[in-house]
PDB file of N, CA and C in Angstrom:
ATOM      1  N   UNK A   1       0.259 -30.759   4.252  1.00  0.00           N
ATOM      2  CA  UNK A   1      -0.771 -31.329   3.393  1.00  0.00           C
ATOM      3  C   UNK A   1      -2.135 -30.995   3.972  1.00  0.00           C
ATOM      4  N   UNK A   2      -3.073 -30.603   3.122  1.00  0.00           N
ATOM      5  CA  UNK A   2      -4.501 -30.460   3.823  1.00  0.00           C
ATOM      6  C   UNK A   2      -5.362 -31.480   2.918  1.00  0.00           C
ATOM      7  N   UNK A   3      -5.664 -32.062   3.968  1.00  0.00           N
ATOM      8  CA  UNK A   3      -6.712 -32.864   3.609  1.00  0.00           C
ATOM      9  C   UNK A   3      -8.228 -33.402   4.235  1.00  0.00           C
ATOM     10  N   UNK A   4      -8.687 -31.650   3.778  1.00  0.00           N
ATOM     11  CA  UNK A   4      -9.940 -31.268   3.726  1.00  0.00           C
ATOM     12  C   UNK A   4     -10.972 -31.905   2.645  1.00  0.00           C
ATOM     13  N   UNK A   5     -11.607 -31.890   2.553  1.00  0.00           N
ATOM     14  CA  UNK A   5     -12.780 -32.235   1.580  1.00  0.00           C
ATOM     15  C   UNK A   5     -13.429 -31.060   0.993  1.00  0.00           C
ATOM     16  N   UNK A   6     -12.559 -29.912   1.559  1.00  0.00           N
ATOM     17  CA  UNK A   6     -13.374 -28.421   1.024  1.00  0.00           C
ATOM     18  C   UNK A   6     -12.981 -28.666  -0.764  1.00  0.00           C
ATOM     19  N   UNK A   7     -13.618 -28.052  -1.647  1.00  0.00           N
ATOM     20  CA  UNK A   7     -12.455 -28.225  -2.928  1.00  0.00           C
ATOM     21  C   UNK A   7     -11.665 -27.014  -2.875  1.00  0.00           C
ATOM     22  N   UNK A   8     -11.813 -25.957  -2.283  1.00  0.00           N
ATOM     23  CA  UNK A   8     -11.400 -24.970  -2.604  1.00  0.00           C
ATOM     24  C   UNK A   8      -9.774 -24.487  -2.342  1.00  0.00           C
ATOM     25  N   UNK A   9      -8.632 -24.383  -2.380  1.00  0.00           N
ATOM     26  CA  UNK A   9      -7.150 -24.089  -2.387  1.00  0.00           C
ATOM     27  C   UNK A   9      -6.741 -22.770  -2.768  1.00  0.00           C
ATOM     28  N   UNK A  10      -6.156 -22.462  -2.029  1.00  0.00           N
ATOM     29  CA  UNK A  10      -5.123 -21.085  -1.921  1.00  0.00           C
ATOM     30  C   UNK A  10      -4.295 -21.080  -3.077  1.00  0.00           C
ATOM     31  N   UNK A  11      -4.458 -19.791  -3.957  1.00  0.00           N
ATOM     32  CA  UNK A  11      -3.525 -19.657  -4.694  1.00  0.00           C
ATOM     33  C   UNK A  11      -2.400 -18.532  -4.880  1.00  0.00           C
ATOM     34  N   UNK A  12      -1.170 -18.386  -4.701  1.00  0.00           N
ATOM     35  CA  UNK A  12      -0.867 -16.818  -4.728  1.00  0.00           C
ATOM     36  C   UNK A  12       0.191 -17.009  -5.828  1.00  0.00           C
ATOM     37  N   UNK A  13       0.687 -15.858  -6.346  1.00  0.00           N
ATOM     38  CA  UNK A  13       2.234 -15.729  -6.879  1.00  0.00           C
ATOM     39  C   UNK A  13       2.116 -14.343  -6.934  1.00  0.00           C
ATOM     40  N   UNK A  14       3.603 -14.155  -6.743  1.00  0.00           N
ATOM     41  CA  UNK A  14       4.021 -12.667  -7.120  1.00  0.00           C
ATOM     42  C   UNK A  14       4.758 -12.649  -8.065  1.00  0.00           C
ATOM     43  N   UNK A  15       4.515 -12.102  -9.302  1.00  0.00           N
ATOM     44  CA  UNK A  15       5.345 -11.776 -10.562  1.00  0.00           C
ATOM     45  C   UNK A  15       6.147 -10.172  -9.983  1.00  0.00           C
ATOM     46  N   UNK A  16       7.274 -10.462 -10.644  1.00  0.00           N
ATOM     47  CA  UNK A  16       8.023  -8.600 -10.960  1.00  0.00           C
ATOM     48  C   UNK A  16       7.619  -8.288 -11.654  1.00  0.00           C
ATOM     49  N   UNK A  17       7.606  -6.993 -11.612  1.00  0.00           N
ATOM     50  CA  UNK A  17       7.106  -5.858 -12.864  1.00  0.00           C
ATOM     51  C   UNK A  17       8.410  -5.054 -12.625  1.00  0.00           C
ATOM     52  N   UNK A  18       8.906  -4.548 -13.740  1.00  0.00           N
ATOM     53  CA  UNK A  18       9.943  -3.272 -14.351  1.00  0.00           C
ATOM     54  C   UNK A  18       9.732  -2.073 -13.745  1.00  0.00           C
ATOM     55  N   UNK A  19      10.663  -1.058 -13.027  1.00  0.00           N
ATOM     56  CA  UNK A  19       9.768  -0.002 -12.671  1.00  0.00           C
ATOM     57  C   UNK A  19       9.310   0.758 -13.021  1.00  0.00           C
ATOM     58  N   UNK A  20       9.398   1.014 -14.586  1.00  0.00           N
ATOM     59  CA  UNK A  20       9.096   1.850 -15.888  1.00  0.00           C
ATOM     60  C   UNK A  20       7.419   1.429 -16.106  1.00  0.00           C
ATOM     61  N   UNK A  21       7.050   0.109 -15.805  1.00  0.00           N
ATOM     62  CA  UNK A  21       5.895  -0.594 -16.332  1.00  0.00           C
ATOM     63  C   UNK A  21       4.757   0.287 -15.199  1.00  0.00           C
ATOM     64  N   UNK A  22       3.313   0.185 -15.735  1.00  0.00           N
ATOM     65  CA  UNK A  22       2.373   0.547 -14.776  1.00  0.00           C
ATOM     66  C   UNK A  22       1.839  -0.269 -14.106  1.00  0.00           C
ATOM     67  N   UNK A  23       1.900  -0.924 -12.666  1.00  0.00           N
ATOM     68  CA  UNK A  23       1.478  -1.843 -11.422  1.00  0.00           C
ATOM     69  C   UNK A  23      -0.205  -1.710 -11.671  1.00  0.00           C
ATOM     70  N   UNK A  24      -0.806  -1.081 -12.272  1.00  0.00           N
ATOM     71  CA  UNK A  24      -2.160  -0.864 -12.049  1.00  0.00           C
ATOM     72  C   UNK A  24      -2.810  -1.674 -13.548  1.00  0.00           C
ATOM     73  N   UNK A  25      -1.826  -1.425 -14.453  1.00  0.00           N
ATOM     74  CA  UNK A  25      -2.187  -2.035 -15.946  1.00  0.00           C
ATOM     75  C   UNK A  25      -1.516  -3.660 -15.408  1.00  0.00           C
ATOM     76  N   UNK A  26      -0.670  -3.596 -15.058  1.00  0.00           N
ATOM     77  CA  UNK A  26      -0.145  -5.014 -14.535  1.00  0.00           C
ATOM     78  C   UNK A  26      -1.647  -6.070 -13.802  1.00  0.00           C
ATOM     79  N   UNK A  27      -1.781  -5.376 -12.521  1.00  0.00           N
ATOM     80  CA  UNK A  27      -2.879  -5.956 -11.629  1.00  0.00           C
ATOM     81  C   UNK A  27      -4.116  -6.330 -12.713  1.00  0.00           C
ATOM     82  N   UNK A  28      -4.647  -5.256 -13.398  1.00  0.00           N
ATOM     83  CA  UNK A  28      -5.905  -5.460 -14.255  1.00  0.00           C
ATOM     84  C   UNK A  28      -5.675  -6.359 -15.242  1.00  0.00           C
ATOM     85  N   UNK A  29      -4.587  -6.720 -15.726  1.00  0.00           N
ATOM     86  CA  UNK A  29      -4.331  -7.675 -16.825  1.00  0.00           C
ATOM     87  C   UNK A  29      -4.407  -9.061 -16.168  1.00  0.00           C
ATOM     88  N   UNK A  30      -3.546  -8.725 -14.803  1.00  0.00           N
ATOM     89  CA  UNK A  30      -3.485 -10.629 -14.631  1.00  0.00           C
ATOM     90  C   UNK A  30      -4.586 -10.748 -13.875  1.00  0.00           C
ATOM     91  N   UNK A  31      -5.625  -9.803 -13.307  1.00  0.00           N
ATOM     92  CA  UNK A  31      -6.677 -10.069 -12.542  1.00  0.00           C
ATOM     93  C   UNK A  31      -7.803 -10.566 -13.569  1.00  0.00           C
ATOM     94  N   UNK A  32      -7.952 -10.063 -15.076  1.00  0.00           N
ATOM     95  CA  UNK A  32      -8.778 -10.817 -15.757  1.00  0.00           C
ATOM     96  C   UNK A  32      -8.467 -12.040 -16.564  1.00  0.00           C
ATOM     97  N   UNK A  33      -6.819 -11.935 -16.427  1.00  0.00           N
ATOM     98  CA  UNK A  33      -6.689 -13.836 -16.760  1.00  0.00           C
ATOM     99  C   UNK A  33      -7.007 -14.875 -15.790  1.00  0.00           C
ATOM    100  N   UNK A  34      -6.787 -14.129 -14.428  1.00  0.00           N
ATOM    101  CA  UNK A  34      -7.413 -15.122 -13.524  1.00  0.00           C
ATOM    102  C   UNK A  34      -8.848 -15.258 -13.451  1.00  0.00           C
ATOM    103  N   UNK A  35      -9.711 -14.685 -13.434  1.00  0.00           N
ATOM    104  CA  UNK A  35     -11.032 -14.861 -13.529  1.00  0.00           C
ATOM    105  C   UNK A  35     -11.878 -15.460 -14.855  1.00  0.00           C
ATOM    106  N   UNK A  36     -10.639 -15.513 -16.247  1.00  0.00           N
ATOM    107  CA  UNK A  36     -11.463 -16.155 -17.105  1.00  0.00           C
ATOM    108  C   UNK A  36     -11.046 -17.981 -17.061  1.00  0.00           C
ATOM    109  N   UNK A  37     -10.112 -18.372 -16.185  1.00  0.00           N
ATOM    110  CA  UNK A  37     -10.380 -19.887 -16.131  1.00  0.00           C
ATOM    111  C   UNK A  37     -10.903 -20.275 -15.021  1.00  0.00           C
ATOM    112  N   UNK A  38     -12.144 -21.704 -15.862  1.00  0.00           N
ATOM    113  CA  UNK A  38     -12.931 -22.426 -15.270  1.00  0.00           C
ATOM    114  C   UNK A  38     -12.754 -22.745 -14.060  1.00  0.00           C
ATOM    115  N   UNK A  39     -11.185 -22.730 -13.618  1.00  0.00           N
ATOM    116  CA  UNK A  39     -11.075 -23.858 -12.171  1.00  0.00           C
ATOM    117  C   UNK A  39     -10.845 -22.723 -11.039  1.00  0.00           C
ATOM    118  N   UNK A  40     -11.134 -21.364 -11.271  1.00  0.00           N
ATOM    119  CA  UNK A  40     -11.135 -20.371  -9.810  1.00  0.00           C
ATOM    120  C   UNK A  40     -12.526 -20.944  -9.161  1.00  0.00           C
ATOM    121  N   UNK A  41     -12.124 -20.772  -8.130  1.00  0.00           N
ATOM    122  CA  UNK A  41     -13.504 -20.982  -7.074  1.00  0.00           C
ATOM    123  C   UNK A  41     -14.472 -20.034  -7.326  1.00  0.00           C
ATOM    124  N   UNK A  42     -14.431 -18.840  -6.880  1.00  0.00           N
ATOM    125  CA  UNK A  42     -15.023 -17.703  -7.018  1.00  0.00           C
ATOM    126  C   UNK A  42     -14.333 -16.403  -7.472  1.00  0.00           C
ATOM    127  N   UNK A  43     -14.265 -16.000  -8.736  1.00  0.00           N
ATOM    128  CA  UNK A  43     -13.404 -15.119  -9.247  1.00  0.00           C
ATOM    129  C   UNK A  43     -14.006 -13.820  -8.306  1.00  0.00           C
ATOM    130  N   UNK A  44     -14.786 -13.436  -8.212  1.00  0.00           N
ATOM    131  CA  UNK A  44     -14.634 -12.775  -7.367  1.00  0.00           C
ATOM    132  C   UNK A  44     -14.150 -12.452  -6.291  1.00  0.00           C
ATOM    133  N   UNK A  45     -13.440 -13.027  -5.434  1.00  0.00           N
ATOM    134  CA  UNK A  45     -12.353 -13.567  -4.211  1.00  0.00           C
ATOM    135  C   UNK A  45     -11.028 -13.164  -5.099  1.00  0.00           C
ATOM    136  N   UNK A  46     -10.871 -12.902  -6.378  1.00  0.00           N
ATOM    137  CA  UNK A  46      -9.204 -12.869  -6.687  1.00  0.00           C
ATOM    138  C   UNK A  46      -8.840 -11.228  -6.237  1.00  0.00           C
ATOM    139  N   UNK A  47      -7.661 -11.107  -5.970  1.00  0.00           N
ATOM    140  CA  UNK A  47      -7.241 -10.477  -5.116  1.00  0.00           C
ATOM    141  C   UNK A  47      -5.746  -9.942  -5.931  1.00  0.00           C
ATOM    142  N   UNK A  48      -5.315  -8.584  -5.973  1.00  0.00           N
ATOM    143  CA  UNK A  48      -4.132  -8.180  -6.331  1.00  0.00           C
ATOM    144  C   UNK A  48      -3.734  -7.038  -5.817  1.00  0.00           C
ATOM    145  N   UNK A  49      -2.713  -6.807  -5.437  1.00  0.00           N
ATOM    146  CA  UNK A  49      -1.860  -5.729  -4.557  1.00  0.00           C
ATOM    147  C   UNK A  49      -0.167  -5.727  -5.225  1.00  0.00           C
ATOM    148  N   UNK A  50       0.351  -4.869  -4.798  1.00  0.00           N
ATOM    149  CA  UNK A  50       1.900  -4.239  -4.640  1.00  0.00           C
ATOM    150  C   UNK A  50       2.123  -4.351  -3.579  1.00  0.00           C
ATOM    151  N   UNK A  51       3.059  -5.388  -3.351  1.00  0.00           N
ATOM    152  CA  UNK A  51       3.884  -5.867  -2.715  1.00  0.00           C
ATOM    153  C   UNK A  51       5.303  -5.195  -2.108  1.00  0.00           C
ATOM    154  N   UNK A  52       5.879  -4.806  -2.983  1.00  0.00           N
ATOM    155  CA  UNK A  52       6.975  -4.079  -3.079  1.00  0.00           C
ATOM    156  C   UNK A  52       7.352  -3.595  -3.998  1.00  0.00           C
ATOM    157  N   UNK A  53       8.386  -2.127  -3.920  1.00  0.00           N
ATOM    158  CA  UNK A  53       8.220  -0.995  -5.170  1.00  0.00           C
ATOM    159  C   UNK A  53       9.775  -1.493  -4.417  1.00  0.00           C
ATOM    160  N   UNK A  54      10.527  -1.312  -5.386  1.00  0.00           N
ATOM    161  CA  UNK A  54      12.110  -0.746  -5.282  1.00  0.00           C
ATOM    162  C   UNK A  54      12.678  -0.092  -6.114  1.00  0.00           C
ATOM    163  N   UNK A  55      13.817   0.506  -6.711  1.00  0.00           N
ATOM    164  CA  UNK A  55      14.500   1.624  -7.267  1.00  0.00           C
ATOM    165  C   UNK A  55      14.175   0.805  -8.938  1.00  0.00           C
ATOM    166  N   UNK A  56      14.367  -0.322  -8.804  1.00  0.00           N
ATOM    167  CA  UNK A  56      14.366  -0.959 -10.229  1.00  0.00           C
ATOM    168  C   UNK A  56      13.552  -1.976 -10.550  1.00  0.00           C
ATOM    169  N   UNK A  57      12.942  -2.433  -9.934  1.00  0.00           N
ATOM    170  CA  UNK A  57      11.559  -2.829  -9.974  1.00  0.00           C
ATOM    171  C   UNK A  57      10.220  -2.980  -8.675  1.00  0.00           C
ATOM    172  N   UNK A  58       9.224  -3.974  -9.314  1.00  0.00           N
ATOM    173  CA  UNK A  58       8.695  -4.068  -8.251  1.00  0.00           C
ATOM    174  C   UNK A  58       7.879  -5.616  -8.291  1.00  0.00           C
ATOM    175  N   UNK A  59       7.049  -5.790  -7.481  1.00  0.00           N
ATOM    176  CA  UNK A  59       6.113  -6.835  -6.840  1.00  0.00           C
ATOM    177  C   UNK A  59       5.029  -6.957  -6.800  1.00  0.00           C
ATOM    178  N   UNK A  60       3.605  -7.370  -7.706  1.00  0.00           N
ATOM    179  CA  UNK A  60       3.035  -7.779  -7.369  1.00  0.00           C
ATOM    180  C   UNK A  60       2.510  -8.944  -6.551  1.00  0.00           C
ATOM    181  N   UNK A  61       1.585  -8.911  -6.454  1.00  0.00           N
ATOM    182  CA  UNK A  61       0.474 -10.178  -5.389  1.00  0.00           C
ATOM    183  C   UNK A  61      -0.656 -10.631  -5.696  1.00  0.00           C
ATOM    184  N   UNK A  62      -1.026 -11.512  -6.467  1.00  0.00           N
ATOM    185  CA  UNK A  62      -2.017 -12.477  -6.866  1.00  0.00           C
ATOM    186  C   UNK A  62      -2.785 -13.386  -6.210  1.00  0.00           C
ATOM    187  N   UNK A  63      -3.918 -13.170  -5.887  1.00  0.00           N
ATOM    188  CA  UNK A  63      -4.430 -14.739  -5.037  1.00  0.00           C
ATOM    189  C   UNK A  63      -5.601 -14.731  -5.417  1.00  0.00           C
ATOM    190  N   UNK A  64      -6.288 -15.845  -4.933  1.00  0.00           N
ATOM    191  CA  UNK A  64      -7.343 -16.824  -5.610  1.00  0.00           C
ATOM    192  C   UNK A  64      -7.864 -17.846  -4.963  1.00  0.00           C
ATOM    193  N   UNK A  65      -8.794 -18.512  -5.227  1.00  0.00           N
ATOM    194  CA  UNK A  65      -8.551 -19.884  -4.416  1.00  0.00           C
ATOM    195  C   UNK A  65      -9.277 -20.803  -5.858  1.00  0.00           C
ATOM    196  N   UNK A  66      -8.454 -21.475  -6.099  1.00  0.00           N
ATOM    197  CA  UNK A  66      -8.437 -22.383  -7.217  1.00  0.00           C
ATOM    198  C   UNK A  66      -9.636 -23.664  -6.441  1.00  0.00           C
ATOM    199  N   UNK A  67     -10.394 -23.865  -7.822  1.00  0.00           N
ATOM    200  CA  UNK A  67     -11.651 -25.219  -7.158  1.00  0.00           C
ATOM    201  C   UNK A  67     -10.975 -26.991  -7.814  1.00  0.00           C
ATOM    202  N   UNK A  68     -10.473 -27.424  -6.562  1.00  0.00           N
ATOM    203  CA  UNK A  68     -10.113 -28.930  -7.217  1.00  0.00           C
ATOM    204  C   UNK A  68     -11.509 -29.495  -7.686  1.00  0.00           C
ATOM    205  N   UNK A  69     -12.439 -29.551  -7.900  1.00  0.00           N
ATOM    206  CA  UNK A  69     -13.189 -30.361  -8.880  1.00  0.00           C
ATOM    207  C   UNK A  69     -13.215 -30.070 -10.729  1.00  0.00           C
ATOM    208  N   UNK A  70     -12.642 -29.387 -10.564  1.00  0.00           N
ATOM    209  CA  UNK A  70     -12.285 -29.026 -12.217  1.00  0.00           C
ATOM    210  C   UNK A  70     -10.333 -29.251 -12.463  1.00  0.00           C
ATOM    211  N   UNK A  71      -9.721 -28.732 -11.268  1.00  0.00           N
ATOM    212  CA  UNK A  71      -8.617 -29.217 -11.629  1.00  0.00           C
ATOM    213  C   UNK A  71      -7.707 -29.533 -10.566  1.00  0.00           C
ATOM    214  N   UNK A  72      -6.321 -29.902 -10.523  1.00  0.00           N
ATOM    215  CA  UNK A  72      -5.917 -30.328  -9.275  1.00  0.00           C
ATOM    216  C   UNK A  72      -5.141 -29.005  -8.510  1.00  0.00           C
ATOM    217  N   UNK A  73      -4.532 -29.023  -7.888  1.00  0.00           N
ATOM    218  CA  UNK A  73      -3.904 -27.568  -7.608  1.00  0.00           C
ATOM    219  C   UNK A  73      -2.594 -27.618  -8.528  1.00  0.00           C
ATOM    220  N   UNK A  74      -1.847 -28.646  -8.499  1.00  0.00           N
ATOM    221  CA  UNK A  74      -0.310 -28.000  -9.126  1.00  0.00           C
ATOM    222  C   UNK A  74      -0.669 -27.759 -10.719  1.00  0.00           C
ATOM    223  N   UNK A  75      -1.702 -28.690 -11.386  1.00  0.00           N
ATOM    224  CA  UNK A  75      -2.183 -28.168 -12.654  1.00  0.00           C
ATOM    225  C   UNK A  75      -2.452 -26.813 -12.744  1.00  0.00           C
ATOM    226  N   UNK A  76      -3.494 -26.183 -11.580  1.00  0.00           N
ATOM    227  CA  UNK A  76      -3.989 -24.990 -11.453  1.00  0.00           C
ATOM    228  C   UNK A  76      -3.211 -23.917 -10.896  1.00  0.00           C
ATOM    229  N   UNK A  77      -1.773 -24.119 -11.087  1.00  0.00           N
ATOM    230  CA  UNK A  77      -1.141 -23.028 -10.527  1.00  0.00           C
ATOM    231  C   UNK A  77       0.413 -22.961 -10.826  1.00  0.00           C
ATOM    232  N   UNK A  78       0.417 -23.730 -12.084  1.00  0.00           N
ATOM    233  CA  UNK A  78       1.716 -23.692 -13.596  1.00  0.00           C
ATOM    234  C   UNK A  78       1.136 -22.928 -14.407  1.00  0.00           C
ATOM    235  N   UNK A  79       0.307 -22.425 -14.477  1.00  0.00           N
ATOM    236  CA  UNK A  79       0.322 -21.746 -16.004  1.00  0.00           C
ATOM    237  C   UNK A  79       0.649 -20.304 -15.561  1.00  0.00           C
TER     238      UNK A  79
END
């Protein structure tokens, strides 16, 4: 548990991608859904990489740091 007074919280997930799909159209898509809601700290800080490539799919990497004064973290990191 952190219980800082900063508002700011770590956010990551890694979705799969198909290995047919493009990792680069992937990254740019979920990098501007993350930056269009209110509760990122600083969208600029969001962050995406490939994680892992394998024969049949692969891994992205998402992060962020979500601002608790607009929302709480587990709200801010279900959708």
């Amino acid at each position: 548990m952190n219980s800082s007074n900063k508002p700011a919280r770590r956010f990551t997930f890694n979705p799969g991608i198909d290995v047919d799909d493009n990792p680069v159209d992937g990254m740019t898509v979920g990098l501007a859904a993350m930056k269009s809601f209110k509760f990122i700290f600083d969208a600029s800080t969001a962050t995406a990489d490939i994680t892992n490539v394998g024969a049949f799919n692969g891994v992205l990497r998402f992060s962020t740091m979500v601002d608790t004064n607009f929302t709480d973290v587990l709200k801010g990191t279900v959708l």
